[in-house]
Each structure stands twice: as C-alpha cells, then as structure tokens.
Protein backbone atom coordinates (compact mmCIF):
# COMPACT_ATOMS: atom_id res chain seq x y z
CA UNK A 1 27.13 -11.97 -5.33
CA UNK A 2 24.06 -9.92 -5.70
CA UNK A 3 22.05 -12.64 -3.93
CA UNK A 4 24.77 -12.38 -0.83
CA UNK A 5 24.35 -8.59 -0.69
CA UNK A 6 20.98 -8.79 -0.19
CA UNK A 7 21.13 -11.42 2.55
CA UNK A 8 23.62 -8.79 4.15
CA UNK A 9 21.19 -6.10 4.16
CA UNK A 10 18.26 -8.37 5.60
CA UNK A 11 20.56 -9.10 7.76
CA UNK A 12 22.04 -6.11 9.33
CA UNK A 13 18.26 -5.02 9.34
CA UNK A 14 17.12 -7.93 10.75
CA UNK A 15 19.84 -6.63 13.76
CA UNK A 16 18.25 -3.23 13.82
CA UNK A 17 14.98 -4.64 14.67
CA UNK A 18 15.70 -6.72 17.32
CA UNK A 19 18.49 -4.69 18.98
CA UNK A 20 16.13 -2.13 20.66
CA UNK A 21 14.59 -5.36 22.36
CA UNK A 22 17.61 -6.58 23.22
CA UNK A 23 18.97 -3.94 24.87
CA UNK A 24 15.39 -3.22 26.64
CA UNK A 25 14.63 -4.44 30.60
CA UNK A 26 11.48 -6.91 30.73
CA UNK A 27 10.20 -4.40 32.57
CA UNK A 28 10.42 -1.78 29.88
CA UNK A 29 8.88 -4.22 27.13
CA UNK A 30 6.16 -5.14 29.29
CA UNK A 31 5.69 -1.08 29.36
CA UNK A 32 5.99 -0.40 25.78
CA UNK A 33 3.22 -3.90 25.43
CA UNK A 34 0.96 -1.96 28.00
CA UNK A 35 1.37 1.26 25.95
CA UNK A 36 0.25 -0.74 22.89
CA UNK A 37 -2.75 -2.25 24.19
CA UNK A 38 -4.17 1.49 25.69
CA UNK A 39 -3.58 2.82 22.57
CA UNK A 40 -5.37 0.33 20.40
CA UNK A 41 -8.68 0.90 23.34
CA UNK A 42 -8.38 4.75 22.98
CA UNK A 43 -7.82 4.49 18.95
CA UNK A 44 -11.46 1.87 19.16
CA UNK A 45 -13.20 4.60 21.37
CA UNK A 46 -11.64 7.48 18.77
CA UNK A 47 -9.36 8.69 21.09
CA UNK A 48 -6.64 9.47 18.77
CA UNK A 49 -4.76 12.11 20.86
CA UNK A 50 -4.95 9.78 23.62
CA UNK A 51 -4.07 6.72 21.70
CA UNK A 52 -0.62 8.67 20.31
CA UNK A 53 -0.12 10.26 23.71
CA UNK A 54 0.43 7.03 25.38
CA UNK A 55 3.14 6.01 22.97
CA UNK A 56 4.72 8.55 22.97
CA UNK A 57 5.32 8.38 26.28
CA UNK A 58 7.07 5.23 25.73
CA UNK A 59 8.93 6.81 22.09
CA UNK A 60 12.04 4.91 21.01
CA UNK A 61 13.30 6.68 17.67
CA UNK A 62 14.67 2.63 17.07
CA UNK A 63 11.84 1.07 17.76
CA UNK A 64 10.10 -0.14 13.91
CA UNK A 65 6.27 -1.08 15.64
CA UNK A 66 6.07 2.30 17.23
CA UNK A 67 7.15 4.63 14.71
CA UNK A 68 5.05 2.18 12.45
CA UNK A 69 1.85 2.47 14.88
CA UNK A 70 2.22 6.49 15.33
CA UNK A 71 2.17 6.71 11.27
CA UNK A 72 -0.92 4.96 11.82
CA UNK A 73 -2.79 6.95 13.92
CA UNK A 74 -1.39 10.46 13.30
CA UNK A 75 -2.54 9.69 9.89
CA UNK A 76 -5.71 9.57 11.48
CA UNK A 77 -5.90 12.36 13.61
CA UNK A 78 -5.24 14.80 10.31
CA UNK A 79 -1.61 15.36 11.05
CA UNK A 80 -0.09 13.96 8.23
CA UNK A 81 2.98 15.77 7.62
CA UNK A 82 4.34 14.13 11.05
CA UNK A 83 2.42 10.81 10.11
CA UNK A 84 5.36 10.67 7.05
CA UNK A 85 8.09 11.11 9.19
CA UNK A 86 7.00 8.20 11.53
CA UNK A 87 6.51 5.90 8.25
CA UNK A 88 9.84 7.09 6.88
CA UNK A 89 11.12 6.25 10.32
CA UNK A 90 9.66 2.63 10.12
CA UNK A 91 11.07 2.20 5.96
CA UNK A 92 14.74 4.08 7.18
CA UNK A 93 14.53 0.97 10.05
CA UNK A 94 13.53 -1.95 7.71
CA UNK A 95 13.82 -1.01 3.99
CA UNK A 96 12.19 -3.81 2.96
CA UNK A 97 9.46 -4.09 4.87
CA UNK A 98 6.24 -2.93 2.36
CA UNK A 99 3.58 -2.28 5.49
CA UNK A 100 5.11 1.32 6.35
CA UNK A 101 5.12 2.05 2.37
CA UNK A 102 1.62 1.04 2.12
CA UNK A 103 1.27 3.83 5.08
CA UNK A 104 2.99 6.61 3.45
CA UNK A 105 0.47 6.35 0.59
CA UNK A 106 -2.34 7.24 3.25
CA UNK A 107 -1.24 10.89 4.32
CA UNK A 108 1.27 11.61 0.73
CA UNK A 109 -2.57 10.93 -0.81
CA UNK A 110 -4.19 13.35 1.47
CA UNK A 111 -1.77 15.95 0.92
CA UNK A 112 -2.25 15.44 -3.07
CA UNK A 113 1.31 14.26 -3.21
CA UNK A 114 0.64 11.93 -6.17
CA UNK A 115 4.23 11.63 -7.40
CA UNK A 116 5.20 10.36 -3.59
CA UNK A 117 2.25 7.57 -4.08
CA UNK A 118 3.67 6.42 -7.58
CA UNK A 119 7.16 6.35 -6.28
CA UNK A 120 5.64 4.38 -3.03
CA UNK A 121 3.75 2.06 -5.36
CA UNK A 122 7.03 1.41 -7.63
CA UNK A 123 9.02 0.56 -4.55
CA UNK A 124 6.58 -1.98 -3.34
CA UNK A 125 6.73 -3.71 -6.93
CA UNK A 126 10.72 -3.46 -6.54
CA UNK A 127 10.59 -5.68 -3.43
CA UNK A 128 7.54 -7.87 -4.71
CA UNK A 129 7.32 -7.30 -8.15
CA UNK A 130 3.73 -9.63 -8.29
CA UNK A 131 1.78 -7.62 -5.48
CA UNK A 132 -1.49 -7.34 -7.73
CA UNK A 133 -2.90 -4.59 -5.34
CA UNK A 134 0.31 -1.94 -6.54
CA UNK A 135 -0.38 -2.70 -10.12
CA UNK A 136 -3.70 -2.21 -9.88
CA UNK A 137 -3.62 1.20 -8.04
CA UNK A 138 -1.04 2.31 -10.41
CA UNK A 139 -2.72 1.31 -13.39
CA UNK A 140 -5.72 3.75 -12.05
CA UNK A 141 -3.59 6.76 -11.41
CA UNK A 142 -2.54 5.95 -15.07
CA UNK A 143 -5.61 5.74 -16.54
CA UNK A 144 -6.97 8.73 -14.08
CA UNK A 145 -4.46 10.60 -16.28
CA UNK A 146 -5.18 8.97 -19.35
CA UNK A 147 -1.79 7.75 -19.96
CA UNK A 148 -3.39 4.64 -21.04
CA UNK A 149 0.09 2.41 -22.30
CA UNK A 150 1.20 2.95 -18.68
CA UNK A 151 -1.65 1.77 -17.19
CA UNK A 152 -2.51 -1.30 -19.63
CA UNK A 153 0.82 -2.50 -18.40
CA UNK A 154 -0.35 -2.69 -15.28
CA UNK A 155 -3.76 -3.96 -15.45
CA UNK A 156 -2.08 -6.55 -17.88
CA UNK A 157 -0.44 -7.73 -15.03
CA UNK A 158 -3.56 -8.23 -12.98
CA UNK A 159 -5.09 -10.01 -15.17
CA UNK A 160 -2.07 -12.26 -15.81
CA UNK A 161 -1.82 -13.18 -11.93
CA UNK A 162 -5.53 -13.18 -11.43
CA UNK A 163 -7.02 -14.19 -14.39
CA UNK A 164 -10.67 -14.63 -13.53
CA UNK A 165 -10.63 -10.84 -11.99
CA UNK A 166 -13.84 -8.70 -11.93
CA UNK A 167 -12.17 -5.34 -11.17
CA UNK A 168 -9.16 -6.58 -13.29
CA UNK A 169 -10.81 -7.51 -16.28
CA UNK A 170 -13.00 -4.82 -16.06
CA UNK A 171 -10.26 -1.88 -15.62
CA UNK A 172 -7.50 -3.65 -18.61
CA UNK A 173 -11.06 -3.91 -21.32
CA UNK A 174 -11.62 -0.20 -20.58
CA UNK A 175 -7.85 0.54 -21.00
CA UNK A 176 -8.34 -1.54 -24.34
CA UNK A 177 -11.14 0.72 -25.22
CA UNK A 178 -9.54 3.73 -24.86
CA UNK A 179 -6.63 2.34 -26.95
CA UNK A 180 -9.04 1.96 -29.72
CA UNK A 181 -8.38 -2.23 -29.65
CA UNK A 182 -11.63 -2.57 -29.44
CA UNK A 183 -12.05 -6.63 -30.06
CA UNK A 184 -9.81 -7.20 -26.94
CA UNK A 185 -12.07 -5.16 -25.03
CA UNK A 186 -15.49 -6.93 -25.91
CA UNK A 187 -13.55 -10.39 -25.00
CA UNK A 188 -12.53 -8.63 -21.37
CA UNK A 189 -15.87 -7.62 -20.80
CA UNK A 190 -17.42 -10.78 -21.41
CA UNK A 191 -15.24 -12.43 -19.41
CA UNK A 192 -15.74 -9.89 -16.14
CA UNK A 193 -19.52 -10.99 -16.90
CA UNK A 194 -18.98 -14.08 -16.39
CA UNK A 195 -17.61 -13.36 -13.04
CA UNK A 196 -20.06 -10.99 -12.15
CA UNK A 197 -23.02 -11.04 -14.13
CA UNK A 198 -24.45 -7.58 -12.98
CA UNK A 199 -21.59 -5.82 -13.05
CA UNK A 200 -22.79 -2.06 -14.06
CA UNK A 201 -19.17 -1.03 -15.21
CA UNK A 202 -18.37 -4.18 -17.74
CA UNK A 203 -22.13 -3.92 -18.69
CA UNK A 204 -21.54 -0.09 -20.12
CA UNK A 205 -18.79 -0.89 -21.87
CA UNK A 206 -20.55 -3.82 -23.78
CA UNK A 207 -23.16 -1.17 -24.22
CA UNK A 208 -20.61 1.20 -25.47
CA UNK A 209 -18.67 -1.61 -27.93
CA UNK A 210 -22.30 -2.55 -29.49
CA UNK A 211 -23.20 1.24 -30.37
C-alpha cells in the first residue's frame, strides 16, 4: 500500500511537470529554450543580472527548470533570500527531486542557516538513503561541532559504501580518535595511506596515534 502511495505521488508530480509544457504553444517553448540558452552565455560572460533578467521575462511560477535555474543564479548574484524561494519553488513542484535541495544548501549556507542545511541533507538521505556525498557533509557539520557519535554514523556509512575512500577513511579514523578508540583509528589511517600515500591529514594522525 505504501509502495502504491508513492507511485501516486510520482505520479501526480510527474503531471505537474509536464503540464506547463503541455499547455505551452511551440512557439512559447521555443521562447522559454531561447531564454535558456542567453542566459547560460550571459551567466559564462558573468552577466548574472542579465542572465536572470532574460528568464524572467519568460517566468512561469509552474515551470520546475526555471524556478530551478533562477535558484541557480540568484544564488550567485548574492541574493539569496530570493534564491530560496525559487529552490523551494522547484522542491514544492517535484518533492522528490534532490537537485533543488542540493541548491538550497548553497544560499541557507551563506546565510549561516546551518539547521536549514542539516534538515536539507536529512531529506536527501530520506529519498536516497545511500547518497555518500549527504553523509559525508553531515558527518563534518557533526564533527565541526564535535558531536562525534553523530558524525561517526555518518562517516561509517562512507566507508561502508566506499570502502577504499581517502577522505572517508580519513574523516571516520579521526572521528575514532576523538572517541578515544584509538586502535580503530591507526587501522583507518593506514588504510587511507594506502590510497594515498602522501596524504598530510591521515599522516598527522599516525603521527598523533604513535606519540
């Protein structure tokens, strides 16, 4: 039943994407595909305004790749109170698409909203519960706090997906250290060694282990 639910919601938002399309003129996609390309020159020449400008001009509240794209480059241009609203826009239009999500981090970030990132972060695992790159970044707002059970729990899961991991490896040994289980930690740095040889992080906390 739960499985059915979900295919409903997919569904219905699978509708909501394609229905501004549907109801649009070729002549008005070939507009809003126009509007696209000049703001993808003007963003490469760092015309921001310019770039978001040109959208604009084509705006449709229902449309997920423009509300999307202005998230994008408002983000960019500093304004990043409006560049949430546009992401918002895009996750309200297709909750379980993970790109706009992976936006929202950008200005919620710049605007030292760490409890929006988290909550961003813990969504993304809720749809893909294996995405290595939200664990990770989790795991280091953790251990940036030193709430170092939280984080091991993420790194753990890193390291169980990518076993072979420099950064991984690296980031769950010093989580280790600081838990005072200090024989896992030696093993994890070895093995990060063995991936990269020079690495300056895995190296210190050999040094550190030895003392």
């Amino acid at each position: 039943m739960e499985l059915l639910n979900q295919f409903k919601i997919y569904f219905i938002g699978l509708l909501i994407l394609l229905m501004p399309f549907g109801a649009l003129s070729q002549k008005s996609i070939s507009n809003i595909i126009d509007a696209f390309q000049q703001s993808y020159i003007n963003e490469g020449t760092g015309k921001y305004a310019d770039a978001i400008k040109v959208l604009k001009n084509v705006y449709n509240e229902d449309s997920y790749e423009i509300n999307l794209r202005l998230g994008w480059l408002t983000y960019q241009s500093g304004f990043f109170s409006e560049s949430l609203a546009f992401y918002n826009k895009a996750i309200n239009l297709m909750p379980y698409s993970i790109e706009p999500r992976w936006g929202v981090v950008l200005p919620a970030s710049a605007l030292g909203n760490w409890e929006m990132v988290i909550n961003q972060y813990q969504k993304i695992l809720n749809i893909n519960p294996n995405n290595s790159v939200a664990h990770h970044r989790l795991g280091l707002i953790y251990y940036g706090r030193d709430e170092f059970q939280e984080a091991y729990k993420h790194f753990e899961k890193v390291v169980n997906l990518y076993p072979f991991d420099y950064d991984g490896l690296t980031m769950l040994a010093w989580t280790n250290f600081k838990l005072g289980k200090q024989r896992e930690a030696i093993v994890l740095f070895s093995k990060a060694l063995m991936n990269t040889p020079s690495g300056s992080s895995a190296l210190e906390g050999l040094q550190l282990l030895e003392k």
